[in-house]
C-alpha atoms as a PDB file:
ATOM      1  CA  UNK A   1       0.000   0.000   0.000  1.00  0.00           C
ATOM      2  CA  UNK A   2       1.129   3.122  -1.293  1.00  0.00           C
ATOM      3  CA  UNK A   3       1.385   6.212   1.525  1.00  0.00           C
ATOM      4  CA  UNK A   4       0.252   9.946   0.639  1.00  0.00           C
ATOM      5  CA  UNK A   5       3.347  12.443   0.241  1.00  0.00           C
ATOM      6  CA  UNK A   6       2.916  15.170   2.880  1.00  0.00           C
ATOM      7  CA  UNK A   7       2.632  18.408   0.810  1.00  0.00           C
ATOM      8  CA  UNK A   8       4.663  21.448   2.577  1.00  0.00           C
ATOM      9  CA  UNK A   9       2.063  24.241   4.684  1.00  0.00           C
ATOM     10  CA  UNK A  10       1.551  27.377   2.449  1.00  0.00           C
ATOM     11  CA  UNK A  11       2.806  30.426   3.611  1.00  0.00           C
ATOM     12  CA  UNK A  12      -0.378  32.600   2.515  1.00  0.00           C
ATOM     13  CA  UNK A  13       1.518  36.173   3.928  1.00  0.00           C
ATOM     14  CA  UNK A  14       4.044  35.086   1.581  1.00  0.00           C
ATOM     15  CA  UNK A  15       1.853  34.279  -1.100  1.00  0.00           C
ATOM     16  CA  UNK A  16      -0.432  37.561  -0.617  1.00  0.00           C
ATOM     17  CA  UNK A  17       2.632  39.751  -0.248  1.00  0.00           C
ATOM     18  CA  UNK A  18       4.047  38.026  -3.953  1.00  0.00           C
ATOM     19  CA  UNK A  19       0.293  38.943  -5.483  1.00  0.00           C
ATOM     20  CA  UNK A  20      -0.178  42.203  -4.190  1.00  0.00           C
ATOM     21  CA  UNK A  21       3.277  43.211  -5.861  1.00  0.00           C
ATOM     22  CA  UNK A  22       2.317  41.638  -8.942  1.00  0.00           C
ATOM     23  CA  UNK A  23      -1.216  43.137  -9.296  1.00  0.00           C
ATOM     24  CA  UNK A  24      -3.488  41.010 -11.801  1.00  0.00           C
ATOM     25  CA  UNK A  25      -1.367  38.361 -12.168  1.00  0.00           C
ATOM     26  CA  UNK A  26      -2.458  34.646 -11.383  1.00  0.00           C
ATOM     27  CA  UNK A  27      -0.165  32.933  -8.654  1.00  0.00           C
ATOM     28  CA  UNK A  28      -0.045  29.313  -7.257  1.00  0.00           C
ATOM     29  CA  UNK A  29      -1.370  29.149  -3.697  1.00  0.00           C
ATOM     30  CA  UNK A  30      -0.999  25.796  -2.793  1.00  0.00           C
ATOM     31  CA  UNK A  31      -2.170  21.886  -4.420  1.00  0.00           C
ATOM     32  CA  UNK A  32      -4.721  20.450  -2.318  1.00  0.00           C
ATOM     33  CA  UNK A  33      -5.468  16.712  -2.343  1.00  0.00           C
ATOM     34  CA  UNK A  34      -9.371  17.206  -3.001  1.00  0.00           C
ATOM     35  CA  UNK A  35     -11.475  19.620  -4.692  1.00  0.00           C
ATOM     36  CA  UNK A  36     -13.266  20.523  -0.708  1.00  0.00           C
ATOM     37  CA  UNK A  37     -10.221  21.728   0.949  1.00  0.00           C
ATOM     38  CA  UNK A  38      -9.263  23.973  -2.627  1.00  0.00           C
ATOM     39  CA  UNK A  39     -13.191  25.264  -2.358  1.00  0.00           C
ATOM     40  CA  UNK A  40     -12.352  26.187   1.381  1.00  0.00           C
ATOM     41  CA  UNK A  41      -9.662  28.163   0.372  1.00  0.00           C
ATOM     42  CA  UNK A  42     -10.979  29.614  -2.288  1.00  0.00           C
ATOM     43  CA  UNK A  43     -13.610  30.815   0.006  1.00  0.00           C
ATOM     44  CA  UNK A  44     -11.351  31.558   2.651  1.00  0.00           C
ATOM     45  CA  UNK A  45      -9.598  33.915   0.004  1.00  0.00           C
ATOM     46  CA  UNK A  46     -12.883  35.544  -1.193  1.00  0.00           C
ATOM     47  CA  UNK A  47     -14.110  36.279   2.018  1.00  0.00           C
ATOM     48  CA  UNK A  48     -10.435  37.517   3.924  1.00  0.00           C
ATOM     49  CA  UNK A  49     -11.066  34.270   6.177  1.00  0.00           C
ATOM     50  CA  UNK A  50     -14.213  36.484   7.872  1.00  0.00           C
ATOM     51  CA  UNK A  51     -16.054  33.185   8.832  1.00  0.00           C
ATOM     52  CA  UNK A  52     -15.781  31.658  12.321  1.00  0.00           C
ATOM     53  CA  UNK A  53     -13.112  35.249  13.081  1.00  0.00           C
ATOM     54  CA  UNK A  54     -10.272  33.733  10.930  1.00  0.00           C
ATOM     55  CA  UNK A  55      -7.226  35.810  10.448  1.00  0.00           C
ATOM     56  CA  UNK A  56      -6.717  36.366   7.100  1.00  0.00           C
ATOM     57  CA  UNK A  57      -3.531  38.263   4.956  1.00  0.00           C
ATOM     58  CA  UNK A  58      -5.936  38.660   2.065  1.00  0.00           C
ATOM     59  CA  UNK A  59      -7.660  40.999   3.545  1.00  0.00           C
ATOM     60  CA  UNK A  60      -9.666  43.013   3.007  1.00  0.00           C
ATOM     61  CA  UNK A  61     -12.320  40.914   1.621  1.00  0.00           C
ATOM     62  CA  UNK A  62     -13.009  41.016  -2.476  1.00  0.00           C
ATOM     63  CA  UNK A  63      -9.100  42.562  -2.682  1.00  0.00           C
ATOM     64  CA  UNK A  64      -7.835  39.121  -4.191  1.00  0.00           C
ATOM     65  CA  UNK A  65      -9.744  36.467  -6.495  1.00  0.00           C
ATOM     66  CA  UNK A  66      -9.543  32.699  -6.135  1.00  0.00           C
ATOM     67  CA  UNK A  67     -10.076  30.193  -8.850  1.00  0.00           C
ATOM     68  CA  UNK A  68      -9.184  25.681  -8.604  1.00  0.00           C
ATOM     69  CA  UNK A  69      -8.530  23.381 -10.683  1.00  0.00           C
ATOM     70  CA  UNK A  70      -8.129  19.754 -11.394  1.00  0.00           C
ATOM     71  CA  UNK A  71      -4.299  18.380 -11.482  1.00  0.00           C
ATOM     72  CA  UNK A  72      -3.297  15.410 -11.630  1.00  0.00           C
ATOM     73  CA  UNK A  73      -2.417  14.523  -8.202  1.00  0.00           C
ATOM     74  CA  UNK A  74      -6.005  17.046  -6.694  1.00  0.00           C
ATOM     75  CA  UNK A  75      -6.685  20.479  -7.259  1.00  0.00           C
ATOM     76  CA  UNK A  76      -4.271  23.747  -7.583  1.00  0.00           C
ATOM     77  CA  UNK A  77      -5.474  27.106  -6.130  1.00  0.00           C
ATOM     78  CA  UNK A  78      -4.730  29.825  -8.022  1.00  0.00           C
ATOM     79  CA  UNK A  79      -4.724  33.786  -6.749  1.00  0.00           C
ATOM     80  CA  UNK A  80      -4.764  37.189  -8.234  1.00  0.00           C
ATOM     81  CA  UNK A  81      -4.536  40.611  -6.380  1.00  0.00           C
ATOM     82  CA  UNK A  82      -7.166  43.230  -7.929  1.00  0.00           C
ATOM     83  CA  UNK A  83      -8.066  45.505  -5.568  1.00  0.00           C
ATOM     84  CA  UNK A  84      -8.468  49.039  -7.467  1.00  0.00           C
ATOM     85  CA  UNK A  85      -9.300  46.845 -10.648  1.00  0.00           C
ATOM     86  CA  UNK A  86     -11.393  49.276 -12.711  1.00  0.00           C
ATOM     87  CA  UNK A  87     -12.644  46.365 -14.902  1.00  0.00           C
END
């Protein structure tokens, strides 16, 4: 029996801090091993992590959009900083 490979934690100040100085530009958050925990973050990305009092470093909420999809091995999150977007 084959076991899952731990995937690293993703450093989301990081990740915000590398979107907001590339404005508009889609990033790699993190691979998730199913499509639930890449909607949750997705979510949690949407939203600035405002359910249950989350602290969130995509704040403030609507500043950054969130898109998944499929890989191979589960589902990549991707982000984008647009805050001041005129479109």
């Amino acid at each position: 029996m084959s076991r899952l490979v731990r995937r690293p934690r993703v450093d989301h100040a990081a990740v915000a801090a590398r979107a907001r100085s590339k404005p508009h530009t889609w990033l790699v958050v993190g691979e998730y091993r199913s499509g639930q925990s890449a909607e949750g973050i997705v979510r949690d990305i949407h939203t600035a992590g405002s359910r249950l009092g989350q602290v969130s470093e995509y704040r403030p909420a609507g500043a950054f959009q969130a898109v998944k999809r499929l890989t191979e091995y589960g589902c990549e999150v991707l982000v984008r900083y647009v805050v001041g977007d005129p479109r």
